[in-house]
Protein backbone atom coordinates (compact mmCIF):
# COMPACT_ATOMS: atom_id res chain seq x y z
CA UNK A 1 284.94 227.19 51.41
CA UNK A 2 283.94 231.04 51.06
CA UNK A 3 281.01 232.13 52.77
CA UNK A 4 278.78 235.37 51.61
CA UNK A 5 277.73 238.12 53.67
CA UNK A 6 274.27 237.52 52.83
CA UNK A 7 274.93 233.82 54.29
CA UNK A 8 276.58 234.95 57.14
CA UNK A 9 273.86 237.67 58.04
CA UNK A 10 271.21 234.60 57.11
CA UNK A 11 273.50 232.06 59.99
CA UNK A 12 273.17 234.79 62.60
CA UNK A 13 269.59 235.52 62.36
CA UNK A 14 268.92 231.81 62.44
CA UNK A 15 271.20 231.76 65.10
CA UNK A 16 268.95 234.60 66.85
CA UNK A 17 266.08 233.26 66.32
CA UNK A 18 266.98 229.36 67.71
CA UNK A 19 268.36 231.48 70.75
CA UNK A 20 265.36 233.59 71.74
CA UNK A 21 263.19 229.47 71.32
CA UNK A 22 265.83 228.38 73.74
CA UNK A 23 265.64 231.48 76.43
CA UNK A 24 261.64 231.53 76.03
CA UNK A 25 258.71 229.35 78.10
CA UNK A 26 257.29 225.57 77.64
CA UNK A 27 255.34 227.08 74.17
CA UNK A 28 259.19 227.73 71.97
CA UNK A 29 259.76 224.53 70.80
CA UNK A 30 258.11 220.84 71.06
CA UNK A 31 258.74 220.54 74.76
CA UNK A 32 255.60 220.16 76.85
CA UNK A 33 255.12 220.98 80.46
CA UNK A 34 251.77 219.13 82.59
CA UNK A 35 251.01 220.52 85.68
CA UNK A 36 249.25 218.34 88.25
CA UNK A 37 247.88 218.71 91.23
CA UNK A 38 249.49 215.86 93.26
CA UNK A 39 253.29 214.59 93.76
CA UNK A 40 253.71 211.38 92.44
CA UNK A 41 255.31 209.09 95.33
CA UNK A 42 257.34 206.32 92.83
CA UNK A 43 257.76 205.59 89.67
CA UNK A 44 257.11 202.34 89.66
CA UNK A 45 253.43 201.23 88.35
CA UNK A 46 253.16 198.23 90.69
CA UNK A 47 253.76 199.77 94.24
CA UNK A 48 251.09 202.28 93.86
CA UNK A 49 247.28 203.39 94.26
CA UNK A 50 246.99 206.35 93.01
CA UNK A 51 245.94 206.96 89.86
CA UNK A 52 248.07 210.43 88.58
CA UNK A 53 250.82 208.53 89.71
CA UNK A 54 250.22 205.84 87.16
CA UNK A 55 249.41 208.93 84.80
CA UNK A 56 253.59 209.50 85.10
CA UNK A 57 254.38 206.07 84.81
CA UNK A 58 252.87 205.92 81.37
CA UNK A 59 255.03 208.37 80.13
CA UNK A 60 257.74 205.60 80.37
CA UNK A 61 255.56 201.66 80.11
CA UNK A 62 252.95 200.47 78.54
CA UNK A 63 251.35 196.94 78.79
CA UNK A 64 249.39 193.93 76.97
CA UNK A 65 246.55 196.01 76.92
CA UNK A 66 245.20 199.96 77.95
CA UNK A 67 242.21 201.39 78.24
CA UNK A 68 240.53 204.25 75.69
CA UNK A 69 238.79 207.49 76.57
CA UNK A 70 235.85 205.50 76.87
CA UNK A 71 237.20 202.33 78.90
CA UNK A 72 236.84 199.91 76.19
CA UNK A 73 240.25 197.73 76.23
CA UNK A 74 242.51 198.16 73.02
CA UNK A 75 245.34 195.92 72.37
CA UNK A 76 249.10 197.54 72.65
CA UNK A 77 251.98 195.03 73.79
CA UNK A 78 249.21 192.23 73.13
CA UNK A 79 248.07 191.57 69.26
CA UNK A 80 245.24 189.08 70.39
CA UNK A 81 244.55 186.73 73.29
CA UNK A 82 242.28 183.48 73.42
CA UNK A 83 240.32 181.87 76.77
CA UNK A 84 239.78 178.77 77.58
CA UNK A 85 236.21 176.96 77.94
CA UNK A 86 236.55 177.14 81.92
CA UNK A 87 237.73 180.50 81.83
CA UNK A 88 241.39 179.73 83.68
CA UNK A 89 243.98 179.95 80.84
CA UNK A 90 244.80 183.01 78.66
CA UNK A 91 247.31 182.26 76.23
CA UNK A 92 248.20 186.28 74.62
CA UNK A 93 250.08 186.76 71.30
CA UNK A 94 252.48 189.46 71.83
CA UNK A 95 253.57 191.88 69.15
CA UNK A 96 257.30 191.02 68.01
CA UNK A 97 260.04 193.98 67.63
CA UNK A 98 259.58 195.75 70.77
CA UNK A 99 262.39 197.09 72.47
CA UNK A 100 262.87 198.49 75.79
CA UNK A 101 264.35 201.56 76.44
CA UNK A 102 267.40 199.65 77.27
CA UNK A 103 267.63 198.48 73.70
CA UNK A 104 266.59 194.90 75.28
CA UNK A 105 263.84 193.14 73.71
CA UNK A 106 260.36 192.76 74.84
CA UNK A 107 259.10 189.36 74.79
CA UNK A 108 257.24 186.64 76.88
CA UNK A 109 260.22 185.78 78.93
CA UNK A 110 259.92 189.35 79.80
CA UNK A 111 256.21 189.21 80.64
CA UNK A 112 256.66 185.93 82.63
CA UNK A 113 259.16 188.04 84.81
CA UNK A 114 257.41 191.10 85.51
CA UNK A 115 254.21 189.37 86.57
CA UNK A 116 256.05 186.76 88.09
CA UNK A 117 257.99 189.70 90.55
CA UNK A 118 254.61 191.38 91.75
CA UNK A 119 253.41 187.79 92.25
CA UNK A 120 256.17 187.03 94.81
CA UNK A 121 255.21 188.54 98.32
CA UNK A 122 258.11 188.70 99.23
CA UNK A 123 258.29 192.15 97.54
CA UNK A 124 255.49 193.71 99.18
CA UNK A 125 254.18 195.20 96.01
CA UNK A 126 251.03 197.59 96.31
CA UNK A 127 249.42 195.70 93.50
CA UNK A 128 249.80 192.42 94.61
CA UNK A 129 245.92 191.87 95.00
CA UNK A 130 245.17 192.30 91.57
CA UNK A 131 246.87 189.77 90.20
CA UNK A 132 246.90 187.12 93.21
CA UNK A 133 244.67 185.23 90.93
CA UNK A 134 247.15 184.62 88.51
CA UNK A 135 248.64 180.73 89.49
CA UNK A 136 251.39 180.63 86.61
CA UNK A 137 252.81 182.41 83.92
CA UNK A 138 254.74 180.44 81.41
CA UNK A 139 256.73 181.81 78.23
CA UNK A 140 255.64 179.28 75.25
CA UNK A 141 258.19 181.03 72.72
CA UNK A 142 258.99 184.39 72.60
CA UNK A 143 255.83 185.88 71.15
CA UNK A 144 253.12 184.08 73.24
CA UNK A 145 252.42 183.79 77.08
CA UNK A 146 250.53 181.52 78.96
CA UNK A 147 248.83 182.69 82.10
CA UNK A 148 246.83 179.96 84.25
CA UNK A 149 244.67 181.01 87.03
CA UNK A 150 243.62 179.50 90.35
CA UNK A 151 240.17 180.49 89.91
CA UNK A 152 238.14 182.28 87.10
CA UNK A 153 238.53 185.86 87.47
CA UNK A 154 236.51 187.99 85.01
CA UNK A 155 237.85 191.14 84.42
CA UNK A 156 241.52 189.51 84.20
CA UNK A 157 241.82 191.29 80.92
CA UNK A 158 240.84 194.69 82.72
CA UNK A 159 243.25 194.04 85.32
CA UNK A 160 245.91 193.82 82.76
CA UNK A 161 244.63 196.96 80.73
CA UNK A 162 245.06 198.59 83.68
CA UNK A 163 247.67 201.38 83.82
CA UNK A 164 249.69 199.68 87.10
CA UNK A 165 250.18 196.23 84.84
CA UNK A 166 252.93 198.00 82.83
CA UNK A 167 255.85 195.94 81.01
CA UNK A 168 259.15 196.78 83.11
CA UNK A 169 262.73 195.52 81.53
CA UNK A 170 264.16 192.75 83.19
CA UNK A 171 267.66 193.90 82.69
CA UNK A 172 266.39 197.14 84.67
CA UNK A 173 264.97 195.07 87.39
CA UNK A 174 267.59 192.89 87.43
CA UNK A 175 270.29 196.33 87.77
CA UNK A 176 268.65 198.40 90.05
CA UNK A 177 266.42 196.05 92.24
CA UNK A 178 263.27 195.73 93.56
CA UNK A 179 263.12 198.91 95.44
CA UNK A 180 264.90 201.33 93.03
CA UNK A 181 263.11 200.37 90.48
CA UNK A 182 261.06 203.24 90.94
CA UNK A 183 264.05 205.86 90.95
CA UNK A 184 264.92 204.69 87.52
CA UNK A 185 261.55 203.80 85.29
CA UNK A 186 262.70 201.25 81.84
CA UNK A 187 259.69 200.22 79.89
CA UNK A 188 258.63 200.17 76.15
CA UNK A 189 256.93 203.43 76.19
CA UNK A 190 257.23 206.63 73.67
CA UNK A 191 259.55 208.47 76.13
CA UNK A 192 262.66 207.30 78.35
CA UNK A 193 263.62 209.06 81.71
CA UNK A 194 265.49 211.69 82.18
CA UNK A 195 265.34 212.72 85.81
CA UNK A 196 263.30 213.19 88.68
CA UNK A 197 263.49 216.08 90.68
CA UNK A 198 260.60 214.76 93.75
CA UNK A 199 259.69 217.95 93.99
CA UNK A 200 259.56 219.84 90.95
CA UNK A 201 259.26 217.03 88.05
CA UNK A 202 259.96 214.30 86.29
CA UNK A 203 261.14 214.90 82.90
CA UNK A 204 261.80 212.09 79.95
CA UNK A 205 262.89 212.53 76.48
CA UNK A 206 261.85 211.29 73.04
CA UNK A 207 262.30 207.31 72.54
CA UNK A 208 264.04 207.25 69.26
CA UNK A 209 263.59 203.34 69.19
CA UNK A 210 259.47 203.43 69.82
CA UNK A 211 257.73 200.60 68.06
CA UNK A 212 255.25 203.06 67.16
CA UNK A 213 256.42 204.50 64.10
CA UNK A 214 255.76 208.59 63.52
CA UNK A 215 255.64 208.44 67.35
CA UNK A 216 255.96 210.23 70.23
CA UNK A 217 255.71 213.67 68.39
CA UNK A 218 257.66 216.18 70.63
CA UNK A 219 261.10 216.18 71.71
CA UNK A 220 260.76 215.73 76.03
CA UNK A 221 257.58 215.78 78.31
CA UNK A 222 258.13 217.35 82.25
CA UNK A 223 254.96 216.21 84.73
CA UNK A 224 255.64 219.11 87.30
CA UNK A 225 253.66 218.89 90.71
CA UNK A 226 251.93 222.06 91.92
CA UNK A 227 249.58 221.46 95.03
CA UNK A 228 248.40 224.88 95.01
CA UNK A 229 245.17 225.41 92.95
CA UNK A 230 245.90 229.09 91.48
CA UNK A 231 249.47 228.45 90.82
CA UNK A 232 248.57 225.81 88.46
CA UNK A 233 246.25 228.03 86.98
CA UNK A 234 248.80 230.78 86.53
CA UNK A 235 251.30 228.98 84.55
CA UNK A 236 248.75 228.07 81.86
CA UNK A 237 248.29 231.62 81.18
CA UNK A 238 251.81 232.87 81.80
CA UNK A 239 252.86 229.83 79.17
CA UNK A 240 255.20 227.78 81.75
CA UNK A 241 252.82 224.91 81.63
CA UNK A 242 251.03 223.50 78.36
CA UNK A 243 248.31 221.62 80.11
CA UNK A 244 247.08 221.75 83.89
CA UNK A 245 244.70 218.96 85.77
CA UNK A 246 242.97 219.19 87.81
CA UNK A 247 241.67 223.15 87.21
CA UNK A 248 240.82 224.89 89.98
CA UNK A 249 237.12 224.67 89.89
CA UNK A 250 236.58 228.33 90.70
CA UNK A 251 238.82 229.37 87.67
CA UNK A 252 237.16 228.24 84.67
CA UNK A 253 235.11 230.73 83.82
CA UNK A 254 238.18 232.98 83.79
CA UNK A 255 240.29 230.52 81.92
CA UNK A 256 237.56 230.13 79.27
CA UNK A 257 237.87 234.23 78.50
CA UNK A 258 241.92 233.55 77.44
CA UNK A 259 242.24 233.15 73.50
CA UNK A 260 245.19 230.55 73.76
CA UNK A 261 243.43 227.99 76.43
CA UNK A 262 240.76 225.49 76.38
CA UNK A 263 239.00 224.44 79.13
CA UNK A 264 237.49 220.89 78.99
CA UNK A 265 235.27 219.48 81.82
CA UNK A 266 234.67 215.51 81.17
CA UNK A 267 232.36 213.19 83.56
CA UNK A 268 234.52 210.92 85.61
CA UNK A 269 234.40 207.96 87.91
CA UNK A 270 236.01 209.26 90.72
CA UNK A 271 233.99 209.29 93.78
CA UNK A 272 234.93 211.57 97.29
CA UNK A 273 234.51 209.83 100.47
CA UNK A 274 234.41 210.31 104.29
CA UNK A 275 236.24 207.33 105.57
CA UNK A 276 235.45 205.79 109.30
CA UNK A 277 238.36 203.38 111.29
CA UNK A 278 235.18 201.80 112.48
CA UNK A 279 237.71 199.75 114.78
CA UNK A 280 237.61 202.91 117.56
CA UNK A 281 235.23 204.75 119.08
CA UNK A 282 232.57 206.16 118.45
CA UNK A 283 233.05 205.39 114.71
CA UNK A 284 232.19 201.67 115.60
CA UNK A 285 228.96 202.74 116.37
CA UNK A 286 226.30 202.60 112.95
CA UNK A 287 224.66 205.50 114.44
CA UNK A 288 227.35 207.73 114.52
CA UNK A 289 228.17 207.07 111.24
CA UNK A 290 224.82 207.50 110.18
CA UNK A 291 224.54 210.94 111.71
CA UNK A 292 227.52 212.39 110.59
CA UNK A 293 226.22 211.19 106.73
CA UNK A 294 223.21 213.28 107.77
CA UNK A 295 224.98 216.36 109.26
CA UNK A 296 227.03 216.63 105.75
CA UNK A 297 225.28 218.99 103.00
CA UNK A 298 226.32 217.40 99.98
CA UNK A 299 224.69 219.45 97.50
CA UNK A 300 226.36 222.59 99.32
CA UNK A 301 230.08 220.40 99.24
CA UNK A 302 229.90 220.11 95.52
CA UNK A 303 229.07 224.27 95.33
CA UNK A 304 231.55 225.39 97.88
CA UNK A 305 234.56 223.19 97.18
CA UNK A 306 233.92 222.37 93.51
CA UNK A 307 232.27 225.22 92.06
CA UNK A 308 229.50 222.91 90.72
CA UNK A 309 232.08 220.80 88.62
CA UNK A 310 230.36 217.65 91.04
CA UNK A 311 227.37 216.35 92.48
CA UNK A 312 225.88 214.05 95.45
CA UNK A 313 227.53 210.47 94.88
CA UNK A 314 225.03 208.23 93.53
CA UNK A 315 226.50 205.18 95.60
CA UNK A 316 229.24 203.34 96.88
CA UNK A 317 230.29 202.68 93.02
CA UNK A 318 230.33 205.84 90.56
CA UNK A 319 227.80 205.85 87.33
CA UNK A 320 229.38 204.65 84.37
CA UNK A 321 231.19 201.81 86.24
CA UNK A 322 229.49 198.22 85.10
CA UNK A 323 227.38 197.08 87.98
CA UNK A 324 227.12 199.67 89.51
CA UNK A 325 223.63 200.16 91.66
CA UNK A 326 222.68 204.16 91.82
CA UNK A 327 221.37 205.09 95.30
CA UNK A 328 220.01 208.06 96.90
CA UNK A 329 222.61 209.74 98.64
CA UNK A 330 221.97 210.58 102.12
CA UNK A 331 219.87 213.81 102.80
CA UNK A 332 221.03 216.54 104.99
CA UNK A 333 219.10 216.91 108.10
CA UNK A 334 220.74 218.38 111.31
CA UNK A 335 217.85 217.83 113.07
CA UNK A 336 217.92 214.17 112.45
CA UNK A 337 221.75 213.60 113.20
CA UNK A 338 222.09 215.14 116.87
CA UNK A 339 218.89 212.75 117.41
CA UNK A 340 221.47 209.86 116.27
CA UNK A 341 223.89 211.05 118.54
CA UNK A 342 222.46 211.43 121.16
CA UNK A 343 220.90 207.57 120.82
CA UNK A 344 224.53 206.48 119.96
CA UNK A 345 225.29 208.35 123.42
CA UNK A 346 226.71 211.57 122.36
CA UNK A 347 224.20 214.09 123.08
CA UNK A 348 226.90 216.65 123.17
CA UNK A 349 229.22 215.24 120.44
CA UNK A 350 232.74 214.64 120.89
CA UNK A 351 236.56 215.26 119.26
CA UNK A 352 237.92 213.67 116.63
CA UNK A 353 240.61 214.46 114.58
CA UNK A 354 240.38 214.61 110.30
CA UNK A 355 242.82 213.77 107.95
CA UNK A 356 243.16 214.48 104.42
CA UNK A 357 244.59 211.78 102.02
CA UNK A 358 245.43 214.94 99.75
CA UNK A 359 246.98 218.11 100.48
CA UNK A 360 246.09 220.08 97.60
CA UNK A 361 244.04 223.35 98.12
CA UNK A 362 240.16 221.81 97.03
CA UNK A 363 240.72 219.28 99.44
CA UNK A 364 241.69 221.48 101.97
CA UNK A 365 238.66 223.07 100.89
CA UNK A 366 236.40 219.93 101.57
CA UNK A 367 237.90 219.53 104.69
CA UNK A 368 237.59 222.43 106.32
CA UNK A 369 234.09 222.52 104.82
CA UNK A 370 233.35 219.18 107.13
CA UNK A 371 235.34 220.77 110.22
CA UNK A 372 231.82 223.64 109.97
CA UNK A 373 229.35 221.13 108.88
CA UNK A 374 229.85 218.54 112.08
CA UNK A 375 230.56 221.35 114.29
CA UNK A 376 226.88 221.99 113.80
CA UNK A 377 226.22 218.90 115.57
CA UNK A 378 228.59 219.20 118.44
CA UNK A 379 231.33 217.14 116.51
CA UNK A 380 234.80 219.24 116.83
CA UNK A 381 237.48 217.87 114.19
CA UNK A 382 241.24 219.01 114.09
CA UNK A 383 241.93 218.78 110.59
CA UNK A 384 245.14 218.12 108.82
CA UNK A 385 246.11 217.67 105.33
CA UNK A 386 248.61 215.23 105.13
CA UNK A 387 251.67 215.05 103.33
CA UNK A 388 252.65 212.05 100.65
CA UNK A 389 255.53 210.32 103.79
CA UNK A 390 252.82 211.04 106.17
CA UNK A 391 249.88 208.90 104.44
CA UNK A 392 252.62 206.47 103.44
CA UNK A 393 253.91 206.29 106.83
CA UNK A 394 250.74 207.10 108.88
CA UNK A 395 247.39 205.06 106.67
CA UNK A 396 248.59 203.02 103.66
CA UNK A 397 251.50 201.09 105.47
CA UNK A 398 250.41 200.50 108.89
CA UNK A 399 250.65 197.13 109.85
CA UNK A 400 248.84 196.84 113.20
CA UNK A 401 244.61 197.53 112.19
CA UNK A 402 244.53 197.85 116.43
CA UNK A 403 247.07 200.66 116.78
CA UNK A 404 246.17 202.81 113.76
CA UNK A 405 246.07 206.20 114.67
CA UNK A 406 243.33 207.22 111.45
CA UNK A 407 239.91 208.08 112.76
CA UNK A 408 238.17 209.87 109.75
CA UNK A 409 239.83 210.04 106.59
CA UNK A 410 239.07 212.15 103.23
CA UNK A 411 240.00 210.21 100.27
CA UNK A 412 238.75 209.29 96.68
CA UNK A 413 238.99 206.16 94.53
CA UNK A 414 238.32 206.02 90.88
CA UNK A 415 237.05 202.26 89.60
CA UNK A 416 239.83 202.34 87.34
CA UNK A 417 239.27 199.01 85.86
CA UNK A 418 236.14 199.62 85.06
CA UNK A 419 234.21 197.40 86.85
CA UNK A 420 232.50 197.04 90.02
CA UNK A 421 235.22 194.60 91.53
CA UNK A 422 237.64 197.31 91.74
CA UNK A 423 235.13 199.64 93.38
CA UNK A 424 234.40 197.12 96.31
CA UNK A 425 237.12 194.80 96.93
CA UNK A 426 240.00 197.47 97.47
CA UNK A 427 237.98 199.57 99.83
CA UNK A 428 235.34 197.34 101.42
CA UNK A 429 237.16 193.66 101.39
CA UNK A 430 238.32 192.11 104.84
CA UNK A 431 241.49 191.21 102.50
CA UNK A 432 241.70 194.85 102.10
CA UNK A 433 242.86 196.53 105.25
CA UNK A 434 246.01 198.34 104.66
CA UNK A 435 249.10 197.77 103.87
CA UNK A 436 247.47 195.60 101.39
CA UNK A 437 244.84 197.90 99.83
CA UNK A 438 242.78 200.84 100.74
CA UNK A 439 239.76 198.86 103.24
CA UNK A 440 240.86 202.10 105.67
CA UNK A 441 237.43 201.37 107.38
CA UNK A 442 238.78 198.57 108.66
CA UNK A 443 235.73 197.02 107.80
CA UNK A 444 234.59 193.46 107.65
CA UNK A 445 231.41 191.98 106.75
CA UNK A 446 230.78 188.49 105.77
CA UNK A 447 228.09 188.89 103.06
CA UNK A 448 229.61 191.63 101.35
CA UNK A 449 232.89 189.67 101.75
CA UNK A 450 231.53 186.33 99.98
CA UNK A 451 229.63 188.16 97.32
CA UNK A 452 233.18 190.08 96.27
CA UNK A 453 234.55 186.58 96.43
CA UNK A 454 231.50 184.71 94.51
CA UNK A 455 231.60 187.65 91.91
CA UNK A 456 234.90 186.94 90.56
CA UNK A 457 235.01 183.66 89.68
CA UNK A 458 231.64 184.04 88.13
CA UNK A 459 231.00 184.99 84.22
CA UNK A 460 227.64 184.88 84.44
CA UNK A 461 226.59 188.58 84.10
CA UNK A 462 223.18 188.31 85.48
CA UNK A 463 224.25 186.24 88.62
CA UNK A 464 227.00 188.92 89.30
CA UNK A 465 225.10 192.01 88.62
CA UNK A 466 222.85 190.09 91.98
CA UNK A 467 226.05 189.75 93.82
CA UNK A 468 227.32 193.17 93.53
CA UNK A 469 224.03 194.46 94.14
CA UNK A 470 223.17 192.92 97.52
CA UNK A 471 227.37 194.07 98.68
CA UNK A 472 226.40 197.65 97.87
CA UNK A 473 223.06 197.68 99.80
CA UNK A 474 224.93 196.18 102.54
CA UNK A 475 227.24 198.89 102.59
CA UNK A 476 224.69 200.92 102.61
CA UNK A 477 223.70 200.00 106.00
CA UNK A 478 226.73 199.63 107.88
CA UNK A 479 228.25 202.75 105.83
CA UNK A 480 231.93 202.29 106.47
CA UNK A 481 232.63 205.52 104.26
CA UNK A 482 230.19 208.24 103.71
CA UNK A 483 229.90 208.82 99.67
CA UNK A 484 230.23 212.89 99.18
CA UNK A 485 230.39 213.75 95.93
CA UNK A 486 231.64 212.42 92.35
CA UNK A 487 233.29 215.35 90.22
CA UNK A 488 234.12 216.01 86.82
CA UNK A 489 237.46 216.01 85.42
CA UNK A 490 238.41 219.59 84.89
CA UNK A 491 241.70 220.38 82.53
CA UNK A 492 242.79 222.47 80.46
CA UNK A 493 245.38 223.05 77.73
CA UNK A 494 246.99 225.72 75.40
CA UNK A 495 245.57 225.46 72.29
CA UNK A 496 248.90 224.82 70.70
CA UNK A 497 248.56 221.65 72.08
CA UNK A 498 246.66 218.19 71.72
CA UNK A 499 246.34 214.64 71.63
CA UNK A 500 246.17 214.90 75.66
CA UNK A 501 243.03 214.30 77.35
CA UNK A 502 241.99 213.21 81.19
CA UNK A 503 239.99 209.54 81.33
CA UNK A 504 237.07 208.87 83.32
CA UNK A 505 239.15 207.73 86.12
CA UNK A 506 241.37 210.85 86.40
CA UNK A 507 244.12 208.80 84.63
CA UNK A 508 245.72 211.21 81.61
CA UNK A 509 246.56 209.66 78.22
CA UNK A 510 249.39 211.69 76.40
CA UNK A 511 250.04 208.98 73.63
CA UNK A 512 249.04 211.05 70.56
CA UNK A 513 250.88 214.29 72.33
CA UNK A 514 251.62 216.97 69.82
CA UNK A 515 252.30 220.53 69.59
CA UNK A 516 251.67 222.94 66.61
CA UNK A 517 253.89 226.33 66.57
């Protein structure tokens, strides 16, 4: 077959043009780069607690059920579920033709073994507490489940809209074990994996088999980790990243000038706070506590760090979270905290060494921020911003409550369930203390203990609103973790781009991603 020379000079400039796409940034063709501001530390949903990691693992699972930008629970894996009359059986009808990535099918057996793996304890899974309720899962045919709990629990179905409760193939498991399972991520989700590179990204491709049809709607998707703040910033506006979170506070208004970015800032339940081993000295001591919530200008925090983008926390549970009680946060008054000292017994103050759960450049911010506030009162800190092996290693995994080496501790949580329960029984529960949750207090207290306890297995909304309320102003008291601030949820995107936005627990939800060109 003859070829003109109109063709051929038609072939090469095609061939030119496809070339300079290829050689050219993120924006050339419908490949989309997300910078984020932590490094994820698995890829597996179930052996983490942090929430942008679970942001990643989405790229690859979904489950029964998610959460929307709002927190209202939509059905995905799950068409519809009933509940019994005493509130201990769900019995979920599961949407048929799913396949994994893996080209096996998705089905109840499937759901019975997933659950059924982070119920053993044997595997030491991160998650384990959240679903500890669950007695038995049983796989009635091969679109409906049956899960029986020990007790009623009621924000089971939030537990399983959460992003951690993600539908993993068996045949995966089964292959590459319990462990490296989260080297090699298999679930039902718009994209499968292509690689991860720990430090630089993790990058999947376009599931051609999605159940959702006219979905995903770009060809691969790279989360890339950058800790520092203005380097994040910087790629937006050079083009080598389509979408960056979280924005460096003190960079929106620049941002906002560029013609080919948004900037969106969105309220969020993710609350800041100053965490006490109250185990050791002087932290067990209420008035040192107390003081150093009274030597800490929160107002001034949210400025210096944030560049307004937060305010005071309102409580030991963020606004917006149901049950949640809003209380005054604790004023700032020098005067009044070396007067606590010095009745705890340090007149003069003491050492004490701070560590940072994140190692991103606003929290090295807030940190060295503290260092100047409490050295105001005669409180010297070291402060270190620890790496993701070191709070592994150091806080989240240490076995022994008498030999950890954590004194205070910067850290958030975001009540990613969207109820109180997850705002108080990981971080304030005697059932807590790591390596099962994130109590890093080490704090125990019987009455906000029973009324976690007495809250779940209660559906009566007026009798737990009581419960939760009288846990909070208990906390309140013995403050086991200074509240700081609660910030907004600062992103931004190229304009080219959409169908990505952050959720009110910092989570990121990428399932209608598209780009235009």
């Amino acid at each position: 077959m003859k070829r003109s020379s109109s063709s051929l000079r038609w072939a090469s400039a095609l061939l030119g043009l496809a070339a300079l796409a290829a050689s050219g940034t993120a924006l050339a063709a419908k490949d989309v780069v997300l910078s984020i501001g932590y490094q994820p530390e698995t890829l597996d949903p179930y052996n983490t607690n942090t929430t942008i990691t679970t942001a990643v693992t989405k790229t690859f699972y979904e489950g029964l059920f998610q959460f929307d930008k709002d927190l209202k629970v939509q059905n995905v894996l799950a068409e519809s579920y009933d509940v019994s009359k005493d509130g201990l059986v769900y019995t979920i009808k599961l949407r048929s033709g799913v396949k994994f990535h893996d080209g096996t099918d998705f089905n109840a057996e499937a759901v019975k073994f997933v659950l059924d793996r982070v119920l053993n304890q044997d595997n030491k899974l991160l998650r384990y507490n959240q679903f500890n309720r669950v007695s038995k899962v049983e796989a009635l045919n091969p679109t409906t489940v049956r899960i029986t709990l020990k007790e009623p629990f009621g924000p089971f179905i939030n537990s399983l809209a959460h992003a951690s409760a993600a539908m993993i193939s068996p045949t995966a498991l089964k292959k590459w074990g319990n462990k490296d399972i989260a080297f090699h991520p298999v679930g039902t989700g718009p994209f499968e994996f292509v690689e991860w590179k720990q430090t630089e990204a993790v990058k999947a491709k376009k599931f051609d088999g999605y159940w959702k049809k006219g979905y995903p709607k770009i060809d691969t998707v790279s989360w890339k980790p950058v800790l520092e703040n203005n380097t994040r910033a910087a790629m937006l506006q050079t083009g080598e990243a389509d979408f960056a979170y979280p924005i460096p506070y003190e960079q929106a208004d620049l941002l906002k000038k560029s013609e080919k970015l948004e900037v969106v800032a969105t309220p969020s339940i993710i609350t800041r706070f100053l965490t006490f081993n109250v185990m050791q000295k002087p932290y067990d001591n209420p008035k040192v506590r107390e003081a150093i919530g009274y030597a800490i200008n929160k107002d001034a925090l949210a400025k210096v760090a944030f560049s307004g983008f937060a305010f005071p926390a309102q409580g030991f549970v963020p606004q917006g979270v149901k049950f949640a009680e809003k209380m005054a946060p604790i004023g700032y008054d020098v005067k009044k905290a070396k007067q606590l000292l010095a009745e705890a017994g340090y007149p003069n103050g003491f050492e004490s060494v701070l560590w940072s759960h994140y190692n991103n450049t606003t929290s090295q911010k807030v940190i060295q921020f503290l260092q100047q506030q409490l050295a105001q009162v005669g409180i010297k800190l070291q402060v270190q911003a620890l790496e993701v092996g070191q709070r592994a290693e150091w806080v989240e995994t240490w076995a022994d409550p008498a030999t950890a080496k954590v004194r205070l501790y910067y850290v958030g949580w975001s009540s990613s369930t969207g109820e109180a329960d997850w705002a108080l029984r990981p971080l304030f529960a005697s059932e807590a203390w790591p390596p099962k949750l994130a109590n890093y207090a080490y704090y125990k207290n019987d009455l906000v203990d029973g009324n976690i306890a007495k809250a779940l297995v209660t559906v009566d909304d007026k009798e737990k609103a009581a419960l939760y309320k009288a846990a909070q102003e208990q906390l309140q008291k013995d403050l086991p973790r200074i509240p700081l601030v609660t910030e907004q949820n600062l992103s931004a995107h190229a304009k080219r781009l959409s169908g990505v936005f952050v959720m009110p627990d910092g989570n990121i939800n990428i399932d209608a991603i598209a780009v235009s060109n």
